[in-house]
PDB file of N, CA and C in Angstrom:
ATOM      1  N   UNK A   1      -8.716  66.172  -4.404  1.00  0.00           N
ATOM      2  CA  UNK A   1      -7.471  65.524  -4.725  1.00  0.00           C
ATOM      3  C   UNK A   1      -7.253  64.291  -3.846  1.00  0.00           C
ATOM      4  N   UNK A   2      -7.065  64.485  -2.301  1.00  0.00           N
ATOM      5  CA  UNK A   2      -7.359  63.363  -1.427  1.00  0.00           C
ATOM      6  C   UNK A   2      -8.379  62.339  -2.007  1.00  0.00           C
ATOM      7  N   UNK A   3      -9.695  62.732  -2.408  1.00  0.00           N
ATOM      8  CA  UNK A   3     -10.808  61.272  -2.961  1.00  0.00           C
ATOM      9  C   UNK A   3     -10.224  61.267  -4.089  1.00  0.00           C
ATOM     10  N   UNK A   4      -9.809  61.918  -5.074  1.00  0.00           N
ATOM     11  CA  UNK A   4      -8.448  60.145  -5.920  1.00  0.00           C
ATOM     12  C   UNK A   4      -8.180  59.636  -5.633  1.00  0.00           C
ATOM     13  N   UNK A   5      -6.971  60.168  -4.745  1.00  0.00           N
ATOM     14  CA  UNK A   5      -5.597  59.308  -4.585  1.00  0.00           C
ATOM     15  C   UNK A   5      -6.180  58.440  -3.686  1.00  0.00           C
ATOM     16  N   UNK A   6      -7.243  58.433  -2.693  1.00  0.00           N
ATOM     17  CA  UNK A   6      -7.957  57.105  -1.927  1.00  0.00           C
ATOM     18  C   UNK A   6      -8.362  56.139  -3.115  1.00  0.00           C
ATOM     19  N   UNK A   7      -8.991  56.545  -3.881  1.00  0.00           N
ATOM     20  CA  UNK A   7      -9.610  55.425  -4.902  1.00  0.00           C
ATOM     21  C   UNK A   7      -8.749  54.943  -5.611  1.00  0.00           C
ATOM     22  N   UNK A   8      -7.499  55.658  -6.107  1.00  0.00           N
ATOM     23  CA  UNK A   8      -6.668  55.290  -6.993  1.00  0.00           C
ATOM     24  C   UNK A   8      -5.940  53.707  -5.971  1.00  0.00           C
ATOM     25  N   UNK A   9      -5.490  54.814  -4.779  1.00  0.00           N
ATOM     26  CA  UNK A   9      -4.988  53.681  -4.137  1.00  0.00           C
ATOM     27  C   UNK A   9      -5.743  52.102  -3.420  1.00  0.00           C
ATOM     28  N   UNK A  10      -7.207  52.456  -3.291  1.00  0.00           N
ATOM     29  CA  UNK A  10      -8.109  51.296  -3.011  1.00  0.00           C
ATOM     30  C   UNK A  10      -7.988  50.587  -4.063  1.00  0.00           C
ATOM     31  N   UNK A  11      -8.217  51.050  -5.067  1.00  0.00           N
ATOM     32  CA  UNK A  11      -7.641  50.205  -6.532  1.00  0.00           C
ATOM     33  C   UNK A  11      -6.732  49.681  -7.057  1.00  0.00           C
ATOM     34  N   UNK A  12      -6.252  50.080  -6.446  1.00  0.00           N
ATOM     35  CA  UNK A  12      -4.364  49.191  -7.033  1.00  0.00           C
ATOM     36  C   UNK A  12      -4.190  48.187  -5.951  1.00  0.00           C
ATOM     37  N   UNK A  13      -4.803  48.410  -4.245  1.00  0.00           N
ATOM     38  CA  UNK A  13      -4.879  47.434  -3.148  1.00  0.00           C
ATOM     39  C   UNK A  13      -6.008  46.068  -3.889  1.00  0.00           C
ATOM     40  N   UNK A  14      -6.479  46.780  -4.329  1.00  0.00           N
ATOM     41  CA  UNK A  14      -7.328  45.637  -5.000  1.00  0.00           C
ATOM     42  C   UNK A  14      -6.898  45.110  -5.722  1.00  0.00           C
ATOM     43  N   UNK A  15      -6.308  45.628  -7.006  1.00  0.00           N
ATOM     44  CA  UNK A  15      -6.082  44.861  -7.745  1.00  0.00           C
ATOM     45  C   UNK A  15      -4.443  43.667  -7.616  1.00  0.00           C
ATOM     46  N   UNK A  16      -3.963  44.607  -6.551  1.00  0.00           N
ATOM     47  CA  UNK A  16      -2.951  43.284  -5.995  1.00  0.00           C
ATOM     48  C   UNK A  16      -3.223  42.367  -5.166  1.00  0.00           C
ATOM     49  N   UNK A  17      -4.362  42.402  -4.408  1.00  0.00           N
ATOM     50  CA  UNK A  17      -5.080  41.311  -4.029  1.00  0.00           C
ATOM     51  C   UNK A  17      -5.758  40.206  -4.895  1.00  0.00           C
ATOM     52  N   UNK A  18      -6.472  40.384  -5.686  1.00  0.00           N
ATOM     53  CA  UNK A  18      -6.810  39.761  -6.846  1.00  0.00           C
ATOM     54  C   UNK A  18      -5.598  39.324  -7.263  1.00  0.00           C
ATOM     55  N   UNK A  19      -4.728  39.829  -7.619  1.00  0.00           N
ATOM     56  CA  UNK A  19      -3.529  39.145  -8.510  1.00  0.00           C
ATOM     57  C   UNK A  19      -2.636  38.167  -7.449  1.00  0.00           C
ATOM     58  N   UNK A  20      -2.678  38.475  -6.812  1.00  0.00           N
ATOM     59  CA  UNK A  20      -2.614  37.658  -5.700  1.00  0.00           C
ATOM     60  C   UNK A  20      -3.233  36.029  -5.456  1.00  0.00           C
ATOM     61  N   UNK A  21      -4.955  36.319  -5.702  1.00  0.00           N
ATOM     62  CA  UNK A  21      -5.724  35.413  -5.228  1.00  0.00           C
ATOM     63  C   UNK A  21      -5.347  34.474  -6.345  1.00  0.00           C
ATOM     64  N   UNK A  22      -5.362  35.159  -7.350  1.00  0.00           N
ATOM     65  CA  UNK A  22      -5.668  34.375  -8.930  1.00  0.00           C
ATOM     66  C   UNK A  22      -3.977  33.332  -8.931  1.00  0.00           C
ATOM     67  N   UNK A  23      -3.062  34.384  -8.565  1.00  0.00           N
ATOM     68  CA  UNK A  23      -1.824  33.396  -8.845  1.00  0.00           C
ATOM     69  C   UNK A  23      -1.691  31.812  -7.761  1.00  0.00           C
ATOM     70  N   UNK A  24      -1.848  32.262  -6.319  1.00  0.00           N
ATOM     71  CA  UNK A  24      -2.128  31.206  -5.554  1.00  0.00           C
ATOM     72  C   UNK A  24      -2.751  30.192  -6.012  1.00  0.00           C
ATOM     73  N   UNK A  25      -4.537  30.691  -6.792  1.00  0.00           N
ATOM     74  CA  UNK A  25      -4.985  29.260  -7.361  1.00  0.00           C
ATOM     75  C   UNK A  25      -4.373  28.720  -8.154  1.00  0.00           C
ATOM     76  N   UNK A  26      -3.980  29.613  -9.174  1.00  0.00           N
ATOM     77  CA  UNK A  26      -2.818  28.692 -10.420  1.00  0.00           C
ATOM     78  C   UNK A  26      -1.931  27.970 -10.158  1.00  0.00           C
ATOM     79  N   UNK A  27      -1.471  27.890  -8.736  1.00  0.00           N
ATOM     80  CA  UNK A  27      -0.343  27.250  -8.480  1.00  0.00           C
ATOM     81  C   UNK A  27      -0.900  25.928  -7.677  1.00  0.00           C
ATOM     82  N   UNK A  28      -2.119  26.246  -7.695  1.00  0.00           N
ATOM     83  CA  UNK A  28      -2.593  24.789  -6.584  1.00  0.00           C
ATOM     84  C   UNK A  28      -3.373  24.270  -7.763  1.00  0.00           C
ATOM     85  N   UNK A  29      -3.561  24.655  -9.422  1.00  0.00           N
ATOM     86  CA  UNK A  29      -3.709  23.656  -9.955  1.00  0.00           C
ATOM     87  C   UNK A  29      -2.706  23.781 -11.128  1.00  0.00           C
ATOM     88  N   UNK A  30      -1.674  23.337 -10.347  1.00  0.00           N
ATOM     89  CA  UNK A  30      -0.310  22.791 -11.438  1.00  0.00           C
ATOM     90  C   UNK A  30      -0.728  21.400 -11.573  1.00  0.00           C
ATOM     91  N   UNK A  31      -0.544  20.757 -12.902  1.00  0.00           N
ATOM     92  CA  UNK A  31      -0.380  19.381 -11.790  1.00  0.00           C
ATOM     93  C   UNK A  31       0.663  18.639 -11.243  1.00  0.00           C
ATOM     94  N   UNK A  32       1.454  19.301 -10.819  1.00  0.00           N
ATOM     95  CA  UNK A  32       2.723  18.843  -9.800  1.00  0.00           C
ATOM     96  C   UNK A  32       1.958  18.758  -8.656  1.00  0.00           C
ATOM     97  N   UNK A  33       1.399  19.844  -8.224  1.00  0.00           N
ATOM     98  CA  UNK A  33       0.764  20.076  -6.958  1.00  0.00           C
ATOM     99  C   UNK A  33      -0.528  19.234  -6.942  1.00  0.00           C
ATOM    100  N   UNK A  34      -1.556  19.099  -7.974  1.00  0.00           N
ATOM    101  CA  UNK A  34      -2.446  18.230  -7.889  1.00  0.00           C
ATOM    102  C   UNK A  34      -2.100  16.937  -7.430  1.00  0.00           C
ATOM    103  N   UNK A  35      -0.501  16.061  -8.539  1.00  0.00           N
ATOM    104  CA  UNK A  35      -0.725  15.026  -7.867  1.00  0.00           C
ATOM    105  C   UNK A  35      -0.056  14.750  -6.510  1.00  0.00           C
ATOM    106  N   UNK A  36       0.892  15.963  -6.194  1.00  0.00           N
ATOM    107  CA  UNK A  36       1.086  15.910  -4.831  1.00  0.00           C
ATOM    108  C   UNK A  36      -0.275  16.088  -3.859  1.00  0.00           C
ATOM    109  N   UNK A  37      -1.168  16.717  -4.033  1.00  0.00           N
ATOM    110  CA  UNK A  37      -2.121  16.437  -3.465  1.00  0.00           C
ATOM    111  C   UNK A  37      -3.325  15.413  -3.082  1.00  0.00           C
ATOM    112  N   UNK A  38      -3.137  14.641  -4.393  1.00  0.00           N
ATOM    113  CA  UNK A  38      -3.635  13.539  -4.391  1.00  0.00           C
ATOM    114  C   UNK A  38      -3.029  11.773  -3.521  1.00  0.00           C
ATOM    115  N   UNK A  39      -1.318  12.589  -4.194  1.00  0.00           N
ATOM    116  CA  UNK A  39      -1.047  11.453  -3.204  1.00  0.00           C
ATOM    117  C   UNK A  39      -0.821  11.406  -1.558  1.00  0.00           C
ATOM    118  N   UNK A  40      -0.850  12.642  -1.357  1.00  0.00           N
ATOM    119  CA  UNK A  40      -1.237  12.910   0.453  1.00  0.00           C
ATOM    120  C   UNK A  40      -2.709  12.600   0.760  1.00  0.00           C
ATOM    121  N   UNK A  41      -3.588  12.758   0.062  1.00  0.00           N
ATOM    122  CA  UNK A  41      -4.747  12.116   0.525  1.00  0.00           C
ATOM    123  C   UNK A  41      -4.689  10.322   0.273  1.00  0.00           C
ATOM    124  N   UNK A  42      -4.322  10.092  -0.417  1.00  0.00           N
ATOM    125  CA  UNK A  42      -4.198   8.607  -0.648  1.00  0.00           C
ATOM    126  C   UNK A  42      -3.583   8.117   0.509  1.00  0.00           C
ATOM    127  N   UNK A  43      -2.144   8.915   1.252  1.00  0.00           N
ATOM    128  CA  UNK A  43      -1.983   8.488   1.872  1.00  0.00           C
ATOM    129  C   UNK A  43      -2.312   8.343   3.683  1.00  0.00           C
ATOM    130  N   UNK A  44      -2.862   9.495   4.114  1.00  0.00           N
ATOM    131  CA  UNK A  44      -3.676   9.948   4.826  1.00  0.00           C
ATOM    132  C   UNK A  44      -4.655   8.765   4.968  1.00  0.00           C
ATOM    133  N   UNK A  45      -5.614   8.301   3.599  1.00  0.00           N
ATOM    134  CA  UNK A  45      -6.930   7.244   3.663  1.00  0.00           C
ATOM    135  C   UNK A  45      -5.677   6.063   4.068  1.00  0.00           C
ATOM    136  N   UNK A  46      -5.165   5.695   3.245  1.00  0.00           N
ATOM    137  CA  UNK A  46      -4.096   3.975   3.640  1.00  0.00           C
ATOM    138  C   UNK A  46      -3.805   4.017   5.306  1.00  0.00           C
ATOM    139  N   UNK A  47      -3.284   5.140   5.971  1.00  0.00           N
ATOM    140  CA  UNK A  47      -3.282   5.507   7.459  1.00  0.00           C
ATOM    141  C   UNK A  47      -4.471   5.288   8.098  1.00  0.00           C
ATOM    142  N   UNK A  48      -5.582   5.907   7.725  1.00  0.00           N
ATOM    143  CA  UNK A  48      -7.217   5.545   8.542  1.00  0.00           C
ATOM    144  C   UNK A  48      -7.159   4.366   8.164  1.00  0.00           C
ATOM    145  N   UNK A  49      -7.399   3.775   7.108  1.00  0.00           N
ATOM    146  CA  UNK A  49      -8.032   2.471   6.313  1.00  0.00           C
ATOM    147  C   UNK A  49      -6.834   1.123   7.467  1.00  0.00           C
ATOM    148  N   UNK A  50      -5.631   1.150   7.708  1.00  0.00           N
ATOM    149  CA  UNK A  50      -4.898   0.675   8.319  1.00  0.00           C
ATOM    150  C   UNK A  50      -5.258   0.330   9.351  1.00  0.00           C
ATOM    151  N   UNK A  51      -5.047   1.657  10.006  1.00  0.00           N
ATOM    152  CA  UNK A  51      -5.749   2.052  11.603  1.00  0.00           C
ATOM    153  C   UNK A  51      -7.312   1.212  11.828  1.00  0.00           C
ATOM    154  N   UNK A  52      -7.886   1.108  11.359  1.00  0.00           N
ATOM    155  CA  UNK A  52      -9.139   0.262  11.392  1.00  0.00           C
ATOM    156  C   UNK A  52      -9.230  -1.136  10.877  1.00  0.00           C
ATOM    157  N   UNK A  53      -8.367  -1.010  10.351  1.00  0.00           N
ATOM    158  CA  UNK A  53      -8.440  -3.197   9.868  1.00  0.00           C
ATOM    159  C   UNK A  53      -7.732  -3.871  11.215  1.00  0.00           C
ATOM    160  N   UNK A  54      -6.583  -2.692  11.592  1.00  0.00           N
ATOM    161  CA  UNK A  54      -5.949  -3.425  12.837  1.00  0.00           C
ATOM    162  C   UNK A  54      -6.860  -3.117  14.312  1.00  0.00           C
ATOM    163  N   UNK A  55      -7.435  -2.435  14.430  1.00  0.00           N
ATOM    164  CA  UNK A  55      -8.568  -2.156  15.341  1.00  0.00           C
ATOM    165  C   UNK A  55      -9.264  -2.900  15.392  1.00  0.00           C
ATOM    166  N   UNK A  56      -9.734  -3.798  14.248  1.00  0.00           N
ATOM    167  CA  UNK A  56     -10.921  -4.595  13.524  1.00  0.00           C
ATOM    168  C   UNK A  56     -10.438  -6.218  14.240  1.00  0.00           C
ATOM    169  N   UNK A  57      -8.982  -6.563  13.727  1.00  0.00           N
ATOM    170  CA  UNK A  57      -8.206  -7.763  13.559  1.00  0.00           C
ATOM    171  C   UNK A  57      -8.451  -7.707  15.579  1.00  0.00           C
ATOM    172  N   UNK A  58      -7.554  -7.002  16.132  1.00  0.00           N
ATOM    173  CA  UNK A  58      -7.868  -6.932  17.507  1.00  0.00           C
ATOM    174  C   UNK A  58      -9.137  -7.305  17.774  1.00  0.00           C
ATOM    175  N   UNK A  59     -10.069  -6.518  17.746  1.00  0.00           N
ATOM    176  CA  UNK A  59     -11.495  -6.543  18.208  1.00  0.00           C
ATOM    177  C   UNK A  59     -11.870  -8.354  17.857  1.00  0.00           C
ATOM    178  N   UNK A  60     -11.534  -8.541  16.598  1.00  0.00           N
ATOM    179  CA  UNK A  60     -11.852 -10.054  16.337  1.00  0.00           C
ATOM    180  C   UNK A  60     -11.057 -11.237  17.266  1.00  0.00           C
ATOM    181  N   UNK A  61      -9.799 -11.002  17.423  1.00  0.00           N
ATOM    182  CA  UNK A  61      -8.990 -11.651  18.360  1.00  0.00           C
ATOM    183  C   UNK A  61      -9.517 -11.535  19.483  1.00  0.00           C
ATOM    184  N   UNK A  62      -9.913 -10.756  20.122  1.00  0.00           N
ATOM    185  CA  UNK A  62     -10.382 -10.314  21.863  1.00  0.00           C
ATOM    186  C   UNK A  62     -11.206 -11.628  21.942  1.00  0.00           C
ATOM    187  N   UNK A  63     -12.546 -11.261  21.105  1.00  0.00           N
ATOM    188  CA  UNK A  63     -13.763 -11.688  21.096  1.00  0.00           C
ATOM    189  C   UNK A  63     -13.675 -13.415  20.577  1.00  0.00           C
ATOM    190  N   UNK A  64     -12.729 -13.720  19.848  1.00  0.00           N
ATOM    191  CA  UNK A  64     -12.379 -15.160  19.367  1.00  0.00           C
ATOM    192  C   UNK A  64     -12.218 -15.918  21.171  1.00  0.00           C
ATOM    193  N   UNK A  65     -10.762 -15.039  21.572  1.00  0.00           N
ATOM    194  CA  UNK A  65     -10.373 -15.937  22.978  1.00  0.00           C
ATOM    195  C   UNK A  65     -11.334 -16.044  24.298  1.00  0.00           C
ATOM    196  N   UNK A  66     -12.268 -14.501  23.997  1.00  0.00           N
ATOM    197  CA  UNK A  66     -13.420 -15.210  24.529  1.00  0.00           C
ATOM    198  C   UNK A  66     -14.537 -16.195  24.576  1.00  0.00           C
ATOM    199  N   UNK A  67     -14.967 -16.529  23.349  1.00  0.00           N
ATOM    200  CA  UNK A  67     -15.662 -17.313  22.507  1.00  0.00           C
ATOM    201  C   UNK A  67     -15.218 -18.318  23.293  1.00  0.00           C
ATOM    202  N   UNK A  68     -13.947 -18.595  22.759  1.00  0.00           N
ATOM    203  CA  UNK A  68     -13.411 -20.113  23.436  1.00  0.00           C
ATOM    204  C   UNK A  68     -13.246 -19.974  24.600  1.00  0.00           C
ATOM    205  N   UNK A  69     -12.992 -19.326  25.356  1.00  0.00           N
ATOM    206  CA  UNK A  69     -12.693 -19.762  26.632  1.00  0.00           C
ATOM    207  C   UNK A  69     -14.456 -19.897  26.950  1.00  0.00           C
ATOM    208  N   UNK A  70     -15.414 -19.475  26.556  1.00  0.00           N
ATOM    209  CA  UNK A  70     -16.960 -19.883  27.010  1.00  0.00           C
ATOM    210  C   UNK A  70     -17.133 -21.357  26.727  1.00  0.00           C
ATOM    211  N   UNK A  71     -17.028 -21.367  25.115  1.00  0.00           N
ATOM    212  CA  UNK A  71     -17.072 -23.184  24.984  1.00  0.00           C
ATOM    213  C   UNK A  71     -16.018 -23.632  25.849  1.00  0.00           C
ATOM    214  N   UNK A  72     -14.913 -23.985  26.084  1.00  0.00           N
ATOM    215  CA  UNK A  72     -13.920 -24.928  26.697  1.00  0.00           C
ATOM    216  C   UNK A  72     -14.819 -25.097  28.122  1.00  0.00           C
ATOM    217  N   UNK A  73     -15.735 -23.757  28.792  1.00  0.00           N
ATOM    218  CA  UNK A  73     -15.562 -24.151  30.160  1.00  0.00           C
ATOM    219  C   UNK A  73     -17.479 -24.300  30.121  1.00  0.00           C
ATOM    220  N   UNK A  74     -18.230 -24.235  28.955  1.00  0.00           N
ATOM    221  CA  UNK A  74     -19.294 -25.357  28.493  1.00  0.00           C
ATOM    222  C   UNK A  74     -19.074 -26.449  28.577  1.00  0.00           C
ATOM    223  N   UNK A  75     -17.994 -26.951  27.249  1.00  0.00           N
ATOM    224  CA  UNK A  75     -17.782 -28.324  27.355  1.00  0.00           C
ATOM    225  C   UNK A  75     -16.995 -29.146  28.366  1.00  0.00           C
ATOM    226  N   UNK A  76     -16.545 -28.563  28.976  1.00  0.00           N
ATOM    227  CA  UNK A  76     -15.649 -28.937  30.480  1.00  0.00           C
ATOM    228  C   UNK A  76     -14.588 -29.081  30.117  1.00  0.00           C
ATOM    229  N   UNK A  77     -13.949 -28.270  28.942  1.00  0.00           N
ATOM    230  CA  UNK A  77     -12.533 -29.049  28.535  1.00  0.00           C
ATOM    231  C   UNK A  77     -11.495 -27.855  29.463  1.00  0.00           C
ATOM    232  N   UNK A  78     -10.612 -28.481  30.122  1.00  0.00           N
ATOM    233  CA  UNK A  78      -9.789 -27.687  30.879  1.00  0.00           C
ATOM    234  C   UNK A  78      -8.253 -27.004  29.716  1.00  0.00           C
ATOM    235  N   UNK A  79      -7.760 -28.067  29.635  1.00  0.00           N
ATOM    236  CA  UNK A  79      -6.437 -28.168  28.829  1.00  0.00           C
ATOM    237  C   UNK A  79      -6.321 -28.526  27.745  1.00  0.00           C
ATOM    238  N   UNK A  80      -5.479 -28.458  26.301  1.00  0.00           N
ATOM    239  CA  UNK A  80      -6.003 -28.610  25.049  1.00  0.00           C
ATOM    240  C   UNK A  80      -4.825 -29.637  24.787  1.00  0.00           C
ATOM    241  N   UNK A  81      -5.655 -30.999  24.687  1.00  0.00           N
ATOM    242  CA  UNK A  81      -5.401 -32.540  24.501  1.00  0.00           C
ATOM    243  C   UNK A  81      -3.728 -31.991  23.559  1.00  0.00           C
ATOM    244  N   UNK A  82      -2.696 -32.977  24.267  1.00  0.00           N
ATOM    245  CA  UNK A  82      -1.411 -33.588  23.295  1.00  0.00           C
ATOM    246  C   UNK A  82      -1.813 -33.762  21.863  1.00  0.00           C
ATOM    247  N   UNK A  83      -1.087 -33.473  20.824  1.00  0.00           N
ATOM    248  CA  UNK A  83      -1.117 -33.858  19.866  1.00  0.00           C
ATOM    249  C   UNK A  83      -0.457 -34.584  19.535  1.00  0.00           C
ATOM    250  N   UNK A  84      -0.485 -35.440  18.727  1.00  0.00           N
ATOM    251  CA  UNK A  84       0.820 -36.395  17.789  1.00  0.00           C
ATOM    252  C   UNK A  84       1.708 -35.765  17.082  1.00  0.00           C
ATOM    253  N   UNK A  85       3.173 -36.203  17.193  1.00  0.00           N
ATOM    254  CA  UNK A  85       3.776 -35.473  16.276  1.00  0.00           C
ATOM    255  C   UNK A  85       3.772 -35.751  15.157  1.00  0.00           C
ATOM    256  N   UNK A  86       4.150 -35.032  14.291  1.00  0.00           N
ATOM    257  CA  UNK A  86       3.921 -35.287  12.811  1.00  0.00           C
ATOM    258  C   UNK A  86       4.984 -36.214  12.156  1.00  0.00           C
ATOM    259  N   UNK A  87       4.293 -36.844  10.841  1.00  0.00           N
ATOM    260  CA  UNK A  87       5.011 -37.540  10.302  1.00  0.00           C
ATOM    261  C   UNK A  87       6.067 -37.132   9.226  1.00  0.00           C
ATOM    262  N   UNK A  88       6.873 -37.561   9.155  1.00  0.00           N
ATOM    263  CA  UNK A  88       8.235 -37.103   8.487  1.00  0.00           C
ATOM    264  C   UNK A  88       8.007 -38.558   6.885  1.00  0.00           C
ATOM    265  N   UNK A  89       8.269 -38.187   6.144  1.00  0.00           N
ATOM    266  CA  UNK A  89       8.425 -39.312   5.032  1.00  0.00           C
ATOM    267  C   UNK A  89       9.453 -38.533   3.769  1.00  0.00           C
ATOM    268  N   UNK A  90      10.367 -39.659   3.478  1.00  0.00           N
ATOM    269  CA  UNK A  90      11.551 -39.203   3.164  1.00  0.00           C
ATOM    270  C   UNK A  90      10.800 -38.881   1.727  1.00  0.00           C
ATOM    271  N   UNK A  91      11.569 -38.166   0.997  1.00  0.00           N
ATOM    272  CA  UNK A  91      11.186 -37.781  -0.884  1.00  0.00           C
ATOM    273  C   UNK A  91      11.504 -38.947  -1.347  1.00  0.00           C
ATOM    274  N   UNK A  92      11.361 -39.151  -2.469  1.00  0.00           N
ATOM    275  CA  UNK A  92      11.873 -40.291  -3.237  1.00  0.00           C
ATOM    276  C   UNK A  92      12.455 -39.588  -4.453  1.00  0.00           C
ATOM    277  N   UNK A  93      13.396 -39.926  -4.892  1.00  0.00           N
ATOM    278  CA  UNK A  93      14.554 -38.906  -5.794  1.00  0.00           C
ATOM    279  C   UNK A  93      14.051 -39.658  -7.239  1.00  0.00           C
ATOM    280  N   UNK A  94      13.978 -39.155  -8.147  1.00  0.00           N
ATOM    281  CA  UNK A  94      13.472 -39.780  -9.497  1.00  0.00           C
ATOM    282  C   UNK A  94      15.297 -39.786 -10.022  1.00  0.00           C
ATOM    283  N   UNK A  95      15.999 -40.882 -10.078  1.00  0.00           N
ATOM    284  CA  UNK A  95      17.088 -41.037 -10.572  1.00  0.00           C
ATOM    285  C   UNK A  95      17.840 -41.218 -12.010  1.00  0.00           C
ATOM    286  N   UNK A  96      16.440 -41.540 -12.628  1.00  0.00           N
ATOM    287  CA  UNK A  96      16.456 -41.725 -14.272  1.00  0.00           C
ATOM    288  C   UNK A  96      16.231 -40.436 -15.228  1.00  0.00           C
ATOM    289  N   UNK A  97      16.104 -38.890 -14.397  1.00  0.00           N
ATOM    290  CA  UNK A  97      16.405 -38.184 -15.368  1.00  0.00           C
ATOM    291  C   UNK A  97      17.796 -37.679 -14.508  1.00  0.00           C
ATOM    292  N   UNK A  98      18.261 -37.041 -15.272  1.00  0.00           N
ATOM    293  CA  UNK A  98      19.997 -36.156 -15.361  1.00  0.00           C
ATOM    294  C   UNK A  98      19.443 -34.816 -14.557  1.00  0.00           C
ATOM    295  N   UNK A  99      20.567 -34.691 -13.872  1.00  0.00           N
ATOM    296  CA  UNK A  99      20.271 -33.592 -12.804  1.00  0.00           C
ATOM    297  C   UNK A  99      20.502 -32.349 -13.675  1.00  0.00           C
ATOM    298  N   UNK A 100      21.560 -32.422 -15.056  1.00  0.00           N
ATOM    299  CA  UNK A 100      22.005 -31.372 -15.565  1.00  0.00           C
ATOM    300  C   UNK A 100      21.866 -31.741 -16.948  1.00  0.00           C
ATOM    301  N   UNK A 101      22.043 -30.642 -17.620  1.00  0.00           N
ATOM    302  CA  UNK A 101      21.307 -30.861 -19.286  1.00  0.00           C
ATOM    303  C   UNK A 101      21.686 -30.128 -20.189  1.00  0.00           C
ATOM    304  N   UNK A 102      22.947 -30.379 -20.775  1.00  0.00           N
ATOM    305  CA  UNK A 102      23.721 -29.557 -21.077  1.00  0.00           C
ATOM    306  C   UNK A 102      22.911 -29.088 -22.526  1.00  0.00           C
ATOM    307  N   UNK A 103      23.166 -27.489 -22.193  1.00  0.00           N
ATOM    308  CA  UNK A 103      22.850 -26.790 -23.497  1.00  0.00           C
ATOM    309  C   UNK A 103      23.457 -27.009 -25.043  1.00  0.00           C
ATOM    310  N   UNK A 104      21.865 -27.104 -25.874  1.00  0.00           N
ATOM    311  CA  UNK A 104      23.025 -26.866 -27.314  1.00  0.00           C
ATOM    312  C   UNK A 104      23.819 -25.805 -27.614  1.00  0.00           C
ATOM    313  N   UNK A 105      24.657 -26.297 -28.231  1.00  0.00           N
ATOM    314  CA  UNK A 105      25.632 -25.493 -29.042  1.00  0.00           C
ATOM    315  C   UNK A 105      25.270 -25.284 -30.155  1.00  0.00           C
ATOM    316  N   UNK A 106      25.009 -23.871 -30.960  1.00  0.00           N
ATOM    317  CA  UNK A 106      25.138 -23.630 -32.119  1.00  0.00           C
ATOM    318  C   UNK A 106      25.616 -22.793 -32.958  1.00  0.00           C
ATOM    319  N   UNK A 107      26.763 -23.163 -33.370  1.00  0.00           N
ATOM    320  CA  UNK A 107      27.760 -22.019 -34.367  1.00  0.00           C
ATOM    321  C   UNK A 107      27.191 -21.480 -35.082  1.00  0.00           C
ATOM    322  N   UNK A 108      27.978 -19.701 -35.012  1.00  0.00           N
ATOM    323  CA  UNK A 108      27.445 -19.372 -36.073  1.00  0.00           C
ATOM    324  C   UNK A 108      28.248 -18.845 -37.110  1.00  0.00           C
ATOM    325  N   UNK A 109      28.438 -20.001 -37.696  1.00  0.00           N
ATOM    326  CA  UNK A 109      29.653 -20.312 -39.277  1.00  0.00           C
ATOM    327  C   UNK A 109      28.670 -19.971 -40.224  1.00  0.00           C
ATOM    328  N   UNK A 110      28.752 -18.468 -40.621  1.00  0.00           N
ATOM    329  CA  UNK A 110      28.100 -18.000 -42.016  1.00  0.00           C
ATOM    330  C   UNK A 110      28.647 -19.020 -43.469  1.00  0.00           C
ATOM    331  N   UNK A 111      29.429 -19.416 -43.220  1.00  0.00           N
ATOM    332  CA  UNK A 111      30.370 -19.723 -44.285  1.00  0.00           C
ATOM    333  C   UNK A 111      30.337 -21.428 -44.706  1.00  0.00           C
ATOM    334  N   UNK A 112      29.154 -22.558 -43.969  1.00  0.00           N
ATOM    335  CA  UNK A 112      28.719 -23.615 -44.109  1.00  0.00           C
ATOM    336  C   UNK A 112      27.614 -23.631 -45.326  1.00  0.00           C
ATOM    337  N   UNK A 113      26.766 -22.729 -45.354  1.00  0.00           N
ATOM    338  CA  UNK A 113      25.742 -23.074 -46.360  1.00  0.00           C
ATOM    339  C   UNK A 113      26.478 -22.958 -47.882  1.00  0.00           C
ATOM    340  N   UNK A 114      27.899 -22.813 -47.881  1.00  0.00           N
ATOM    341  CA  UNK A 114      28.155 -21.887 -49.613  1.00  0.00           C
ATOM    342  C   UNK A 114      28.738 -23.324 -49.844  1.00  0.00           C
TER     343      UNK A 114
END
């Protein structure tokens, strides 16, 4: 009587485990949950992918101000020459068209064509 009720009951532990396992997956492929899942990885990669262009941009900046500071003190240049200021030149206003342009008007009098 005891080896039934063990098997009976190993069996029903089982089979609510299984029912168990099976419902969990069903629910991780809803696709609510798919594309919630998809868009946490998307966003997760945009975070790495980020994290490394600006790692990248740095690394390029470092290595730029070194660059130059090697040429400047190659070419013996100490200080970086005055520039000219820039030139200013006024617009020239085209005066011969109309700043404003007034819209047509067109009625709509059903009662002209009769």
């Amino acid at each position: 009587m005891f080896r039934r009720t063990f098997w009976f009951s190993t069996g029903v532990a089982a089979g609510v485990w299984a029912t168990t396992k099976v419902n969990r997956k069903l629910k991780q492929l809803t696709p609510e949950h798919l594309a919630v899942a998809a868009t946490n990885k998307a966003i997760e990669a945009g975070h790495r992918l980020k994290d490394r262009a600006v790692g990248f941009a740095v690394d390029v900046r470092d290595n730029m101000a070194r660059r130059e500071a090697e040429l400047e003190e190659a070419l013996g240049i100490q200080d970086s020459p005055e520039l000219p200021t820039p030139r200013r030149h006024t617009a020239i206003e085209n005066t011969s068209k109309p700043k404003y342009i007034e819209p047509t008007v067109y009625w709509n009098n059903r009662n002209e064509d009769h």
